[in-house]
C-alpha atoms as a PDB file:
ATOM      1  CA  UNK A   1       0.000   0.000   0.000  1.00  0.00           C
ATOM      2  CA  UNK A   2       1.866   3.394  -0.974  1.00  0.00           C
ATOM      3  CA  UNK A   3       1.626   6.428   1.147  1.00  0.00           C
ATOM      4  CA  UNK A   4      -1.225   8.234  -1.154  1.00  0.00           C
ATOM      5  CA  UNK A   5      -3.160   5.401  -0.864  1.00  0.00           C
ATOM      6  CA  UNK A   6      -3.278   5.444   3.010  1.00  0.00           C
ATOM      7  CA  UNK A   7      -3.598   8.865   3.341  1.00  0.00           C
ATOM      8  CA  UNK A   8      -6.831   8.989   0.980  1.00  0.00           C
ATOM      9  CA  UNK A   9      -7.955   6.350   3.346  1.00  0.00           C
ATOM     10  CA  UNK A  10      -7.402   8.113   6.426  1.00  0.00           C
ATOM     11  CA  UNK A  11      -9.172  11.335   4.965  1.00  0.00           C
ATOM     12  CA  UNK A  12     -12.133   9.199   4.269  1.00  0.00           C
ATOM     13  CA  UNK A  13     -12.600   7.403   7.578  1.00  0.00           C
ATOM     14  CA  UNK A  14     -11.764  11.211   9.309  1.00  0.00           C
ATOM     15  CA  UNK A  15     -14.862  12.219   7.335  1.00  0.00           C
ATOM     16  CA  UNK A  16     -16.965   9.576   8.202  1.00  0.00           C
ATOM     17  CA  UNK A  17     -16.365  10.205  11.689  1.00  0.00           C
ATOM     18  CA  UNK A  18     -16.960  14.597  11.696  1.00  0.00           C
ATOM     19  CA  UNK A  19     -20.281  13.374   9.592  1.00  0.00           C
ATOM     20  CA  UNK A  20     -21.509  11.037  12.391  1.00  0.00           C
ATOM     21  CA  UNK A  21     -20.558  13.604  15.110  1.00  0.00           C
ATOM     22  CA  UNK A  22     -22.547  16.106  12.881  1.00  0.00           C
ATOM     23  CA  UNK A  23     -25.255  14.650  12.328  1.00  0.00           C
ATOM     24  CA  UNK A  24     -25.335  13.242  16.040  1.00  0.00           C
ATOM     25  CA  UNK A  25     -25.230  16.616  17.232  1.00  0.00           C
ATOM     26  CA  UNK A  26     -28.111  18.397  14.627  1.00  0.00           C
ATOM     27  CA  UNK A  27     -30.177  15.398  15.979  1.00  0.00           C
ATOM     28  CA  UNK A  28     -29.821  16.465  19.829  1.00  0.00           C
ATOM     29  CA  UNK A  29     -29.901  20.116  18.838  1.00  0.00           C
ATOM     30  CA  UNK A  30     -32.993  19.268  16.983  1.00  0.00           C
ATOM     31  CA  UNK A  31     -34.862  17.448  19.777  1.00  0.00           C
ATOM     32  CA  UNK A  32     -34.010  19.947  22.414  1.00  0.00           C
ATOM     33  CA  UNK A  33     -35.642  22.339  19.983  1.00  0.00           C
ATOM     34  CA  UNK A  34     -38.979  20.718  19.851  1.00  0.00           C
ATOM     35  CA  UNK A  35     -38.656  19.836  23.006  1.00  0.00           C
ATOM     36  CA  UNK A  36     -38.285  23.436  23.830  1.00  0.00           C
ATOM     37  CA  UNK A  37     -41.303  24.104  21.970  1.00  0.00           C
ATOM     38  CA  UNK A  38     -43.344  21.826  23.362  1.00  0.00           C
ATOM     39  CA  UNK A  39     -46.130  23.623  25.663  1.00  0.00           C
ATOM     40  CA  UNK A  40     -45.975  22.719  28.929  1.00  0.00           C
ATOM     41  CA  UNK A  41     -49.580  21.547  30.375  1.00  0.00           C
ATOM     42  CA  UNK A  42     -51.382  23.973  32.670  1.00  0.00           C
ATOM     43  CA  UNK A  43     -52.233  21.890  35.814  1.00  0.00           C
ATOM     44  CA  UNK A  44     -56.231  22.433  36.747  1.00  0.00           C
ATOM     45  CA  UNK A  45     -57.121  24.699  39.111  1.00  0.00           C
ATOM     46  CA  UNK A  46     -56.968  23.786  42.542  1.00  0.00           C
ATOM     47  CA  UNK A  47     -60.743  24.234  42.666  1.00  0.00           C
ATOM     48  CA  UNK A  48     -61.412  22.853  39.148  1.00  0.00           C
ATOM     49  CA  UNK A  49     -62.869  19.474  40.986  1.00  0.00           C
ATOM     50  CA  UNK A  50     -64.108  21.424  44.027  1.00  0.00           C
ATOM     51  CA  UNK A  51     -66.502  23.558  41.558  1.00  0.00           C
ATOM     52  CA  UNK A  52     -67.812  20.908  40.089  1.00  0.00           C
ATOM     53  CA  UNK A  53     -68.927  18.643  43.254  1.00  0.00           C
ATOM     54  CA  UNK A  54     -70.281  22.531  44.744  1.00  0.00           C
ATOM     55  CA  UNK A  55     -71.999  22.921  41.567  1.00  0.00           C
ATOM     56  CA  UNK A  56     -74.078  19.390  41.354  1.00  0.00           C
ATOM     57  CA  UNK A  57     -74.715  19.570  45.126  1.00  0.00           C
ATOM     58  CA  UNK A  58     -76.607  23.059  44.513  1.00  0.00           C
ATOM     59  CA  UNK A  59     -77.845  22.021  41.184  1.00  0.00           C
ATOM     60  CA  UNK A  60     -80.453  19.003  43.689  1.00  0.00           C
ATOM     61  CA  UNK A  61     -81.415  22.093  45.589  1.00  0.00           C
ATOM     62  CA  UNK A  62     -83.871  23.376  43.070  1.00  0.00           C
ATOM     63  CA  UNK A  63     -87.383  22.914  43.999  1.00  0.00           C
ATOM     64  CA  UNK A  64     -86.156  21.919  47.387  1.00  0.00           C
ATOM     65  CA  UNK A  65     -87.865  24.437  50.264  1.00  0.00           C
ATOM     66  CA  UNK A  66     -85.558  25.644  52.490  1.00  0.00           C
ATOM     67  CA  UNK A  67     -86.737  23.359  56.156  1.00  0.00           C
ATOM     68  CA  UNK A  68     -85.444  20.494  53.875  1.00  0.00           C
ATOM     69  CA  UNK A  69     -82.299  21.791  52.337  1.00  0.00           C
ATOM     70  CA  UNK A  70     -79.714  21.248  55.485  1.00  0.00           C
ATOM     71  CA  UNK A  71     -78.743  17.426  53.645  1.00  0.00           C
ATOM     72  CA  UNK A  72     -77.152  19.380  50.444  1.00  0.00           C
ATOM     73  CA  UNK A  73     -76.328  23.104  52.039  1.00  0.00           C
ATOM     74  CA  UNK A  74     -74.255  21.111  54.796  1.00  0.00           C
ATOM     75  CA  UNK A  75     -72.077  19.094  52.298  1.00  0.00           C
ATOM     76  CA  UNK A  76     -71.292  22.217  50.444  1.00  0.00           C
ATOM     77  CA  UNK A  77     -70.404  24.345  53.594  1.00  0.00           C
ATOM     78  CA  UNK A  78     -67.972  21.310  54.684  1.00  0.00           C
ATOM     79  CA  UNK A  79     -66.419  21.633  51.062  1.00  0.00           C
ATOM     80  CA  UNK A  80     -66.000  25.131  51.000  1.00  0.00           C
ATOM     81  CA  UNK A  81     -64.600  25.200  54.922  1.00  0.00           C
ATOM     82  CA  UNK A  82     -62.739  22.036  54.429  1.00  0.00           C
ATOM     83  CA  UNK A  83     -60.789  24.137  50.870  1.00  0.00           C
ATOM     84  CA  UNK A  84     -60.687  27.211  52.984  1.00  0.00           C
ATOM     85  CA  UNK A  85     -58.508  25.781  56.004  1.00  0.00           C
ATOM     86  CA  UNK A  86     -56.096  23.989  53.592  1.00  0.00           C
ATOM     87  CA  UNK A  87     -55.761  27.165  50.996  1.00  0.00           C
ATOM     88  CA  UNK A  88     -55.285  29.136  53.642  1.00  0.00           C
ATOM     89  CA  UNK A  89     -53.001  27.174  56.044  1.00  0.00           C
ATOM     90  CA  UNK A  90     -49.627  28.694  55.158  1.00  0.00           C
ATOM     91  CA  UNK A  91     -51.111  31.764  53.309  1.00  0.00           C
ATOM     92  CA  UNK A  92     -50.927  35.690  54.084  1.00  0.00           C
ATOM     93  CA  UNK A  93     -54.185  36.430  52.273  1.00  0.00           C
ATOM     94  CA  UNK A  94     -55.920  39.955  51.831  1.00  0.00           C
ATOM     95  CA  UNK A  95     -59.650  39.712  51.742  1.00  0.00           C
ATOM     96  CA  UNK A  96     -59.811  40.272  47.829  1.00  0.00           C
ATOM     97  CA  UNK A  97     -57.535  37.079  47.355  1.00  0.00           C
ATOM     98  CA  UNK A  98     -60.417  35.524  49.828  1.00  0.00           C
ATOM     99  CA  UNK A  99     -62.908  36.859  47.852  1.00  0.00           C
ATOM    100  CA  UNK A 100     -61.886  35.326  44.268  1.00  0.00           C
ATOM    101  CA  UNK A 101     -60.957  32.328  45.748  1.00  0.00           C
ATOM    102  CA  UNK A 102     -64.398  31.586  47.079  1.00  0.00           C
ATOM    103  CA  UNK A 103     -65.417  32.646  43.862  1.00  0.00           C
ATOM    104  CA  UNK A 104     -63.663  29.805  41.805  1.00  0.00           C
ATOM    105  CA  UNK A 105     -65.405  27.785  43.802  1.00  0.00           C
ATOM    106  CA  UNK A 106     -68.678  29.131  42.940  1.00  0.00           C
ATOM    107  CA  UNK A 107     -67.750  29.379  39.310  1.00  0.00           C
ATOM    108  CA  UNK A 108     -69.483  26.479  37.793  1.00  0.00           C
ATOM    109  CA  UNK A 109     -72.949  27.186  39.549  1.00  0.00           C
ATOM    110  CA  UNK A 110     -75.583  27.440  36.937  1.00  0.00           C
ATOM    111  CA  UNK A 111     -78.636  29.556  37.022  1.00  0.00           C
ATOM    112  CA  UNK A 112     -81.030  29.465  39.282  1.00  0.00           C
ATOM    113  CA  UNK A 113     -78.234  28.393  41.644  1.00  0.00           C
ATOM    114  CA  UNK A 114     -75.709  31.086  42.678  1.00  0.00           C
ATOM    115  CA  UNK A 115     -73.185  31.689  45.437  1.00  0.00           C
ATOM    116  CA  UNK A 116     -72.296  35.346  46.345  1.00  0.00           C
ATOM    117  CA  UNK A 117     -68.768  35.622  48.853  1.00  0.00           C
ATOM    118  CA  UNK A 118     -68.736  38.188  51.521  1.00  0.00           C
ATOM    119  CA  UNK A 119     -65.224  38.736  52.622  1.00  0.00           C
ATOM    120  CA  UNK A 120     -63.306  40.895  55.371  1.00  0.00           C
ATOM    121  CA  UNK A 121     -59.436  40.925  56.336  1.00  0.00           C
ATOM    122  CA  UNK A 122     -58.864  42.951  59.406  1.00  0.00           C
ATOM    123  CA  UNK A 123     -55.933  43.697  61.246  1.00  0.00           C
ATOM    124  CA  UNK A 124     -56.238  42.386  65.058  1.00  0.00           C
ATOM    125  CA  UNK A 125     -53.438  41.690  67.715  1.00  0.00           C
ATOM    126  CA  UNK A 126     -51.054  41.741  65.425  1.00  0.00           C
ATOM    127  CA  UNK A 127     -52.473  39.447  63.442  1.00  0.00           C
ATOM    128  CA  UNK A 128     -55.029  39.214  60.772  1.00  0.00           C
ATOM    129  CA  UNK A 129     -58.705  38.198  61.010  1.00  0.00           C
ATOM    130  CA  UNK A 130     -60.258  36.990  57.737  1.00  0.00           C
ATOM    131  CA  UNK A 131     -63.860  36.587  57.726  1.00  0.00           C
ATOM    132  CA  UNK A 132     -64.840  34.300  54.464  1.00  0.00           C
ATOM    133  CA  UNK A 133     -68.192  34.179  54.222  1.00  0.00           C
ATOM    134  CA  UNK A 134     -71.031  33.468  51.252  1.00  0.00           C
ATOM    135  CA  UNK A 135     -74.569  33.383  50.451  1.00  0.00           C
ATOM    136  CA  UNK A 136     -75.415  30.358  48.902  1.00  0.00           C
ATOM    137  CA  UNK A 137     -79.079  30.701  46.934  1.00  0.00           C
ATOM    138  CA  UNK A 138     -81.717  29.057  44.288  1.00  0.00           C
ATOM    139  CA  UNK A 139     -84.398  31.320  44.266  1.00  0.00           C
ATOM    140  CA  UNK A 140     -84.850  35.020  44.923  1.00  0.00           C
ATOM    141  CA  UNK A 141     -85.864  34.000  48.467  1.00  0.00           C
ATOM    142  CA  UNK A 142     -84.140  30.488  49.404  1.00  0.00           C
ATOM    143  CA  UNK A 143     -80.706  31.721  50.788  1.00  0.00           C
ATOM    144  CA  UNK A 144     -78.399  30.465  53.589  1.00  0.00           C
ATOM    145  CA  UNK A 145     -75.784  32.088  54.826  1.00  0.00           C
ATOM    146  CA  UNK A 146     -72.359  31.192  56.216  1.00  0.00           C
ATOM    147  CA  UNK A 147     -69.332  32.839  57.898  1.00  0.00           C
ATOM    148  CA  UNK A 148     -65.937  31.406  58.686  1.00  0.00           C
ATOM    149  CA  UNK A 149     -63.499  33.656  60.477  1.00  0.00           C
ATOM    150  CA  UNK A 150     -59.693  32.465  60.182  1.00  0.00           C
ATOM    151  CA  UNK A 151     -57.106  33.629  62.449  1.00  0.00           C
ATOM    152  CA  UNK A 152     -53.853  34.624  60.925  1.00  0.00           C
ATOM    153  CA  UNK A 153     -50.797  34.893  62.635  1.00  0.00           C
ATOM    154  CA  UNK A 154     -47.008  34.319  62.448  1.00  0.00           C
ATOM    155  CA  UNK A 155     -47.835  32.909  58.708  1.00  0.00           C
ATOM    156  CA  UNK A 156     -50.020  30.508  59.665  1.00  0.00           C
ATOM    157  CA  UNK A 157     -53.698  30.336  59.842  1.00  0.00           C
ATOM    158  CA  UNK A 158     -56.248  28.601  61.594  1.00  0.00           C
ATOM    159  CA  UNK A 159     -60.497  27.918  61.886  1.00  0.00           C
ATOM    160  CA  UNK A 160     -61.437  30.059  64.812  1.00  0.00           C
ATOM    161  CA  UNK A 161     -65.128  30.490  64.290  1.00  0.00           C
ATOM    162  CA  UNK A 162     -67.828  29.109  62.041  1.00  0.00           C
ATOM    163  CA  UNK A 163     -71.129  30.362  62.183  1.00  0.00           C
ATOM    164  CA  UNK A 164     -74.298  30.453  60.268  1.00  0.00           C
ATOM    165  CA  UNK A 165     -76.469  33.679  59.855  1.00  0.00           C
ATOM    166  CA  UNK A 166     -79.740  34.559  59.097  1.00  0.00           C
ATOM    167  CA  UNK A 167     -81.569  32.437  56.140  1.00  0.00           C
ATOM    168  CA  UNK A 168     -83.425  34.583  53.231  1.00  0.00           C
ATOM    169  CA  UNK A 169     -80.978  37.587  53.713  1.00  0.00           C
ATOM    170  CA  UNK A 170     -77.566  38.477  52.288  1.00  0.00           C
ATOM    171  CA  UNK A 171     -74.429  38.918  53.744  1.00  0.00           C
ATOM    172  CA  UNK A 172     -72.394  42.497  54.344  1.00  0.00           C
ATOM    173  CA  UNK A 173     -69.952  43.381  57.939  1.00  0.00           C
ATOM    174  CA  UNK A 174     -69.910  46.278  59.337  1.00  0.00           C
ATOM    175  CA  UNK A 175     -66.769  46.973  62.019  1.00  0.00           C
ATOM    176  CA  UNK A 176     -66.660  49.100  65.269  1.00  0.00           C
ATOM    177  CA  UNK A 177     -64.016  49.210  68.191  1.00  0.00           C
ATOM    178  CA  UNK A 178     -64.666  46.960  71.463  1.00  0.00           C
ATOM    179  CA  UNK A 179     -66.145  48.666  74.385  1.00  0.00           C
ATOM    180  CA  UNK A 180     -63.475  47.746  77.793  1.00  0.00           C
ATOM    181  CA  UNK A 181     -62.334  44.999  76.192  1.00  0.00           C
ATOM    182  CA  UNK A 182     -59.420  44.098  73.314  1.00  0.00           C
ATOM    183  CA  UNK A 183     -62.029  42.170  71.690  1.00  0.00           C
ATOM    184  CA  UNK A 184     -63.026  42.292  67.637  1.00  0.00           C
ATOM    185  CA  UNK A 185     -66.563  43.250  67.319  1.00  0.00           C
ATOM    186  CA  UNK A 186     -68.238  43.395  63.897  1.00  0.00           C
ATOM    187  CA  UNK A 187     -72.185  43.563  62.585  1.00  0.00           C
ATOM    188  CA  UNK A 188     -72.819  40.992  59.890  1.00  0.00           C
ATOM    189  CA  UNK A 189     -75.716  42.276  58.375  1.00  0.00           C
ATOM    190  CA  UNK A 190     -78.583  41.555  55.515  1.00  0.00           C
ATOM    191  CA  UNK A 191     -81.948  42.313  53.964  1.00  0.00           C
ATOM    192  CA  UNK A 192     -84.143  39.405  52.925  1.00  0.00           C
ATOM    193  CA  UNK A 193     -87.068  40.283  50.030  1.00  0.00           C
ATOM    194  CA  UNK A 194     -90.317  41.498  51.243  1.00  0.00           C
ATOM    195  CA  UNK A 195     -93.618  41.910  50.018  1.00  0.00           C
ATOM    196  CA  UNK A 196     -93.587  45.485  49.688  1.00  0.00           C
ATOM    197  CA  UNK A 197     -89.846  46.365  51.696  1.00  0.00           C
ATOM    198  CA  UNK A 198     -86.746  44.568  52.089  1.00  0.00           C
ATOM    199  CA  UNK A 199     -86.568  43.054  56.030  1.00  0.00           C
ATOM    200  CA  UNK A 200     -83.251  44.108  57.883  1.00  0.00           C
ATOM    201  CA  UNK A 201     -81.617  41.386  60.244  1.00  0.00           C
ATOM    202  CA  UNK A 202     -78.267  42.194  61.888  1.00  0.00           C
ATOM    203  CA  UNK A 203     -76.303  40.472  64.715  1.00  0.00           C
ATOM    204  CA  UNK A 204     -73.630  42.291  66.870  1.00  0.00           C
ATOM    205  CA  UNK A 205     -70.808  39.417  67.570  1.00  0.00           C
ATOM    206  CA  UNK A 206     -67.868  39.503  69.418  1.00  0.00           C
ATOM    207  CA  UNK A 207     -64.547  37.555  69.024  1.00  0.00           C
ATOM    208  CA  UNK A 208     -62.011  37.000  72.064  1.00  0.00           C
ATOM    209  CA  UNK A 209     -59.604  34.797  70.414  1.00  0.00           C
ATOM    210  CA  UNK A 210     -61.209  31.703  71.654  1.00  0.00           C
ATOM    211  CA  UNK A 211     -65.020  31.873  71.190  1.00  0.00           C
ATOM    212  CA  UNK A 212     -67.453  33.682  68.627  1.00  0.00           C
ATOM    213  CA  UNK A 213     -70.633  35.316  70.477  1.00  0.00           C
ATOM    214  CA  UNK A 214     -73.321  37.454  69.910  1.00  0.00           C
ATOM    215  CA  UNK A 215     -74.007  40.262  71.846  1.00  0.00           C
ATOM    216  CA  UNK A 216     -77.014  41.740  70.535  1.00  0.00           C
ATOM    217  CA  UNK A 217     -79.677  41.333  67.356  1.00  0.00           C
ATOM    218  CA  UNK A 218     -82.199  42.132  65.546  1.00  0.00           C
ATOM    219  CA  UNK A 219     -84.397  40.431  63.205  1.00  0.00           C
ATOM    220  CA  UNK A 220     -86.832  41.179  60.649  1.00  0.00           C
ATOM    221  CA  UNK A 221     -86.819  45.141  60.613  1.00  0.00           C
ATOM    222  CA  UNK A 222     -89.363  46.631  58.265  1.00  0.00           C
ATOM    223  CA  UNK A 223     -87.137  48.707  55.373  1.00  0.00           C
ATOM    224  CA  UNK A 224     -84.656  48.922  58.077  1.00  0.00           C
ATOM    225  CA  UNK A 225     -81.462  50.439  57.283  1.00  0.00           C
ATOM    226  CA  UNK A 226     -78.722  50.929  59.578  1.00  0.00           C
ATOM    227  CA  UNK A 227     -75.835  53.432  60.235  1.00  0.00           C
ATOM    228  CA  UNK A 228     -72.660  52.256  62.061  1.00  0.00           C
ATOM    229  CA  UNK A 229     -70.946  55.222  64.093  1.00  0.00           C
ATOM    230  CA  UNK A 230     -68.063  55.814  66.668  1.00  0.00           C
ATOM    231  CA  UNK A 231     -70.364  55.819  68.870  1.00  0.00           C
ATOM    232  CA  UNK A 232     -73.748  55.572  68.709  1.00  0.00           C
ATOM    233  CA  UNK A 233     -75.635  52.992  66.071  1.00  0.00           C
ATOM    234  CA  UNK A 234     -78.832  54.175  64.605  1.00  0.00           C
ATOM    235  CA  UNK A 235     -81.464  52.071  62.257  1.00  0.00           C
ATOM    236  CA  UNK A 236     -84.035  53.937  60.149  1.00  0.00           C
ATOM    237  CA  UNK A 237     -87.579  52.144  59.354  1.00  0.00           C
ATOM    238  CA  UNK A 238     -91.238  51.938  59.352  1.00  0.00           C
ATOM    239  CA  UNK A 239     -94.162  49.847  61.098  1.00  0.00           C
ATOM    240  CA  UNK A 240     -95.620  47.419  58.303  1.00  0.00           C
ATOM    241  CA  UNK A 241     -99.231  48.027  60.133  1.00  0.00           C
ATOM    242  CA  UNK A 242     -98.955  51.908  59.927  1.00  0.00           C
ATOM    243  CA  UNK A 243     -96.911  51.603  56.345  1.00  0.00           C
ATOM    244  CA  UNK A 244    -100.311  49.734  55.532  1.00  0.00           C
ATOM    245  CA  UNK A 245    -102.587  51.590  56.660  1.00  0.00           C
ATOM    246  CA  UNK A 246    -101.333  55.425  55.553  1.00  0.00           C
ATOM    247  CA  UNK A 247    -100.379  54.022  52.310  1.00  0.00           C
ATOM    248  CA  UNK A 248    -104.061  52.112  51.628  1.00  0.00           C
ATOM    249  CA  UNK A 249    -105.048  55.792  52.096  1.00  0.00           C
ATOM    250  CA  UNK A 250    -102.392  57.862  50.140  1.00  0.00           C
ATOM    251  CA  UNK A 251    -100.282  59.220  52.046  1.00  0.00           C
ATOM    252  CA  UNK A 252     -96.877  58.562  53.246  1.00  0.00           C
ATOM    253  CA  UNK A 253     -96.329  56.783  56.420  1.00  0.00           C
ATOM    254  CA  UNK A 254     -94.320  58.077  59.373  1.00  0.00           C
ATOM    255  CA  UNK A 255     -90.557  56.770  59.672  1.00  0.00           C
ATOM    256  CA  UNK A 256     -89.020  55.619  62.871  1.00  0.00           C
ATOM    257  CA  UNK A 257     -85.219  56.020  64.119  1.00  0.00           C
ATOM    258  CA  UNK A 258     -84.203  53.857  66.764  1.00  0.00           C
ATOM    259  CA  UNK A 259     -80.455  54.718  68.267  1.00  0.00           C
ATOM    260  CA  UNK A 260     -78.430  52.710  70.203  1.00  0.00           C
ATOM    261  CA  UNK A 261     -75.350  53.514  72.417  1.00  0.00           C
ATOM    262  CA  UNK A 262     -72.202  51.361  72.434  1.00  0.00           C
ATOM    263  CA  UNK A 263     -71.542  49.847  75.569  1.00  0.00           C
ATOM    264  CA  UNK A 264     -69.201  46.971  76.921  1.00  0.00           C
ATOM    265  CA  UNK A 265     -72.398  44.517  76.740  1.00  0.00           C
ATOM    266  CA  UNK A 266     -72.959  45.802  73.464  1.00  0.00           C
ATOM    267  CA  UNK A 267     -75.755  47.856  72.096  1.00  0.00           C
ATOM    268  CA  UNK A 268     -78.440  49.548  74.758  1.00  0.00           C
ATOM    269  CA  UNK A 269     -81.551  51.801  72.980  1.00  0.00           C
ATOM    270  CA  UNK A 270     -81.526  55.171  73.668  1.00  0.00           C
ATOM    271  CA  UNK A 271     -84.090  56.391  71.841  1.00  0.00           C
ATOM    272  CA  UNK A 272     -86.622  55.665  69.418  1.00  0.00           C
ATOM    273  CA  UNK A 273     -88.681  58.405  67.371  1.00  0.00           C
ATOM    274  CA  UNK A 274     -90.207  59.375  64.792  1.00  0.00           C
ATOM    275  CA  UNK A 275     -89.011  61.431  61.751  1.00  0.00           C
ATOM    276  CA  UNK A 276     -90.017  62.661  58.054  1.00  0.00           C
ATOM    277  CA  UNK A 277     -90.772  59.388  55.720  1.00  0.00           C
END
């Protein structure tokens, strides 16, 4: 074998081998490309299966009156709660972030069904109380309520209260400093339809840290509306027998203000008058 012979040899088995390499290395370049293309898949919602087990459980409550609706409401309250404790177990949450979370879980209801949060984060002890609450309805009139306040503190939060409210109404808080005590006191509040007027119902509660209790209510308050001050609380409304009565005639009924001072056992009437309708 002469020496141009070999070389042409070597040249060709050196080629052989860069074309391999080449062609090994397009092949990896080319499947980290796709690869790199590939979309990655969006994981469902945390509350993607949650929304639909809500949704069928309030679907069953149509036609059902409300004496006979505790078998369904129940299961969805323990659903939401349950969610609630573990989305917000290691979570500093404002009550907005409450707010849409609650509504993800409500998403998939479908008409007449509906759920409608109600949501508070207020500072307290250095901590944070969140009040996650919701209406849960399927009719104009069939409505339960239901609040959870959560304790946060230290990044960590816990159950501290559950608590149902009024049926028929809906849901709003109103806030006022504890009398003598370090206490959180807050109204939750709500008007249920009426025949003629909506029907006020509000509780006073307060929280120690340990137990939830009311100090004061009232129920059922013809077009009652109600004003939350420093100091004194006052609720605007009329008598449904004199509202009947004036208006059977013409004329306009007389209006009533009822005020109530803030003391450390809660609310004590003051007053109660009446003023132009």
């Amino acid at each position: 074998m002469n020496t141009q012979t070999s070389r042409n040899r070597f040249a060709a088995v050196c080629w052989i081998q860069i074309s391999v390499a080449l062609i090994a290395l397009v092949a990896t370049l080319g499947v980290g490309v796709a690869e790199g293309k590939k979309k990655p898949k969006t994981p469902a919602p945390p509350t993607a299966d949650l929304a639909d087990r809500v949704s069928d459980l309030a679907w069953q409550l149509r036609g059902v009156h409300i004496d006979d609706s505790a078998p369904l409401t129940d299961q969805i309250q323990k659903l939401v709660v349950d969610h609630l404790q573990e989305w917000l177990a290691n979570r500093d949450a404002t009550g907005v972030e409450v707010r849409r979370e609650l509504e993800a879980v409500f998403f998939k209801l479908r008409y007449p069904t509906y759920g409608q949060p109600a949501c508070f984060a207020e500072p307290w002890k250095g901590g944070t109380l969140i009040g996650a609450g919701y209406t849960l309805g399927w009719t104009n009139f069939n409505r339960v309520n239901v609040v959870a306040l959560f304790e946060h503190r230290e990044g960590k939060s816990r159950l501290a209260a559950l608590t149902p409210f009024v049926p028929f109404t809906d849901l709003h808080y109103e806030f006022l400093p504890a009398r003598g005590s370090d206490d959180f006191w807050f109204f939750v509040y709500g008007t249920r339809p009426g025949k003629s007027q909506p029907r006020l119902s509000a509780i006073l509660y307060d929280f120690d840290g340990q137990t939830l209790k009311p100090l004061w209510e009232t129920r059922d308050v013809f077009d009652g509306k109600m004003d939350v001050g420093a100091e004194k609380v006052t609720i605007r409304y009329l008598k449904e027998d004199e509202y009947v009565r004036e208006t059977a005639h013409g004329r306009k009924p007389p209006r009533h203000l009822a005020t109530y001072k803030i003391t450390p056992q809660g609310l004590e009437i003051e007053g109660d008058r009446e003023i132009p309708f």
